[in-house]
C-alpha atoms as a PDB file:
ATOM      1  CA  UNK A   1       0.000   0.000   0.000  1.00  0.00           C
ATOM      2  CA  UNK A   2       1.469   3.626  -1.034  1.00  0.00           C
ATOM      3  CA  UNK A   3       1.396   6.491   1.332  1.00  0.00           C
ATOM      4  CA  UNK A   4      -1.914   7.859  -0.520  1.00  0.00           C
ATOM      5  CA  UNK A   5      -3.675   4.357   0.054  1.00  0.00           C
ATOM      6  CA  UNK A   6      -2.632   4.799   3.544  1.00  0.00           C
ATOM      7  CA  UNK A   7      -3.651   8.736   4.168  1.00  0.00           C
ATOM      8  CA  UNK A   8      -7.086   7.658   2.300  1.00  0.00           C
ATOM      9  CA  UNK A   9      -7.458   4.806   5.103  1.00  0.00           C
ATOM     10  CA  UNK A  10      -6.760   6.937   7.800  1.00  0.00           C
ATOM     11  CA  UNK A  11      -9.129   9.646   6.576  1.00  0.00           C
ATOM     12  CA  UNK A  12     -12.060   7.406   5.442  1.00  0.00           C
ATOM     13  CA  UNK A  13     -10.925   4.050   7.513  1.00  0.00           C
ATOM     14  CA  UNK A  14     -10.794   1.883   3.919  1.00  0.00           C
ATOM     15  CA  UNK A  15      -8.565   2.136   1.376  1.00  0.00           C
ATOM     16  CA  UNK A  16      -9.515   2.235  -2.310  1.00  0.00           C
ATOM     17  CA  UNK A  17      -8.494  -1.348  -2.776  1.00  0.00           C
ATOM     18  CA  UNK A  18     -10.492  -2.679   0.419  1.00  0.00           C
ATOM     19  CA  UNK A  19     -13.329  -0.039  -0.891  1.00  0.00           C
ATOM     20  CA  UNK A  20     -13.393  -2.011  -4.137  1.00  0.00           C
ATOM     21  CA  UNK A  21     -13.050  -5.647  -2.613  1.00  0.00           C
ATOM     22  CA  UNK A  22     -15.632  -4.832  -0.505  1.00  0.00           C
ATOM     23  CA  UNK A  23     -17.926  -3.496  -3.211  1.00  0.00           C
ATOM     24  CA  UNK A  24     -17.241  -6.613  -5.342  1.00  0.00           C
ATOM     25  CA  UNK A  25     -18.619  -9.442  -3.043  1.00  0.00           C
ATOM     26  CA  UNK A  26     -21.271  -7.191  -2.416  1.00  0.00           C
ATOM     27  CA  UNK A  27     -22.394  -6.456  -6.298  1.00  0.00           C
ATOM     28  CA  UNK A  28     -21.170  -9.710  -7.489  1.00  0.00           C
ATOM     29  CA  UNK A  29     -24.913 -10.308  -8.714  1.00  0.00           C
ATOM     30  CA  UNK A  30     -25.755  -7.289  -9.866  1.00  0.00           C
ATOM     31  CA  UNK A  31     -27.695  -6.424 -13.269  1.00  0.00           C
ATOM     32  CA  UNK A  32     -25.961  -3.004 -12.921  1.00  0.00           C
ATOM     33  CA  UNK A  33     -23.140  -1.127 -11.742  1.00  0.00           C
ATOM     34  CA  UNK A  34     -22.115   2.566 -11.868  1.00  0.00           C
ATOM     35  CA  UNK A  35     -18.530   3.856 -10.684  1.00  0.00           C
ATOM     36  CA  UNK A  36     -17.527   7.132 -10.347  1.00  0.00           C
ATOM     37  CA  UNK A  37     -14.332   8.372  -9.122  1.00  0.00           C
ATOM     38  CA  UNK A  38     -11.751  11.222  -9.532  1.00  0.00           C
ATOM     39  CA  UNK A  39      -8.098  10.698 -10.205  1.00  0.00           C
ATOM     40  CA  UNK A  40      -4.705  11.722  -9.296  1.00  0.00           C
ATOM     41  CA  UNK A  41      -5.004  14.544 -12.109  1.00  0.00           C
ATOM     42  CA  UNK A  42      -8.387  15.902 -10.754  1.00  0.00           C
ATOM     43  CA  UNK A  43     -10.159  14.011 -13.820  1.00  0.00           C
ATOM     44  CA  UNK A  44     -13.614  12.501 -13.275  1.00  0.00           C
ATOM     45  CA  UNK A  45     -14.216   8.965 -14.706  1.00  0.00           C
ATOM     46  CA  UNK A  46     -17.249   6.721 -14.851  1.00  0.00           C
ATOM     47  CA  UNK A  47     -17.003   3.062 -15.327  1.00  0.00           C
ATOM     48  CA  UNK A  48     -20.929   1.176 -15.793  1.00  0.00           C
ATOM     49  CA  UNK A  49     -22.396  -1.897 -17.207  1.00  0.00           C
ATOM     50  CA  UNK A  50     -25.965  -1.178 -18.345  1.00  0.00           C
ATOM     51  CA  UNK A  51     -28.748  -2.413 -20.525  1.00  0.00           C
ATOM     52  CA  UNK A  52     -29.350   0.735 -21.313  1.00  0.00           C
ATOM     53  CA  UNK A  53     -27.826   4.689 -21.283  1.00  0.00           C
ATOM     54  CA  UNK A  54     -31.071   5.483 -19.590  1.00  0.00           C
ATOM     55  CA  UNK A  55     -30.673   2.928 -16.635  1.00  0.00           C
ATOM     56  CA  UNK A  56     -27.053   4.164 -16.239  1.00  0.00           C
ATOM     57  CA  UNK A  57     -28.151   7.445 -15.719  1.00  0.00           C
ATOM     58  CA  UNK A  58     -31.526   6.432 -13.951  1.00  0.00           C
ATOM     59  CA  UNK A  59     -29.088   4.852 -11.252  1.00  0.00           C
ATOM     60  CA  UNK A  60     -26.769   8.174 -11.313  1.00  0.00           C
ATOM     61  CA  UNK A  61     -30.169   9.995 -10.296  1.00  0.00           C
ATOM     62  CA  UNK A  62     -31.056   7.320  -7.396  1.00  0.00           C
ATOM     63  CA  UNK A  63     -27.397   7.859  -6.214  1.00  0.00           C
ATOM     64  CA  UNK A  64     -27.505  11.317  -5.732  1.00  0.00           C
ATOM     65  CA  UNK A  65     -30.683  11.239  -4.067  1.00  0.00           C
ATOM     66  CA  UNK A  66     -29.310   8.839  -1.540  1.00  0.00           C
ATOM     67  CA  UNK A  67     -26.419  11.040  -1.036  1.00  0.00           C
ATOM     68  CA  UNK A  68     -28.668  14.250  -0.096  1.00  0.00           C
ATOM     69  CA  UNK A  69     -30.888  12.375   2.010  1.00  0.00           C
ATOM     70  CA  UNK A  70     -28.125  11.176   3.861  1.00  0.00           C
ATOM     71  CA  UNK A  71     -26.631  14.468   4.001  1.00  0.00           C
ATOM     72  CA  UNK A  72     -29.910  15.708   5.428  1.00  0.00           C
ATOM     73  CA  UNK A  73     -29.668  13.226   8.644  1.00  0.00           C
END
């Protein structure tokens, strides 16, 4: 583990790599996934598997709605 896995462990208590083992087991089943992540160079990427563009971005929505609702607690 590099000194940024390790500051991102301390900060958030799971690295990137135990983030993403953790999130595999857990959506090993699933009919859809949407990633999103920013990288060393500031650059926003977005990994999915989809049936369709609009259940990609349907997902996105639900996502973002969880986030503000949480945010609202």
């Amino acid at each position: 583990m590099d000194f940024a896995e390790m500051k991102r462990k301390k900060e958030r208590g799971v690295s990137n790599e135990e983030f993403m083992d953790q999130a595999k087991d857990y959506f090993k089943d699933a009919d859809c996934i949407v990633t999103v992540g920013i990288n060393s160079e500031g650059l926003i990427e977005t990994l999915y598997t989809h049936s369709t563009d609009l259940q990609a971005i349907g997902m996105m929505e639900i996502a973002k709605e969880q986030l503000i609702d949480e945010m609202e607690v």
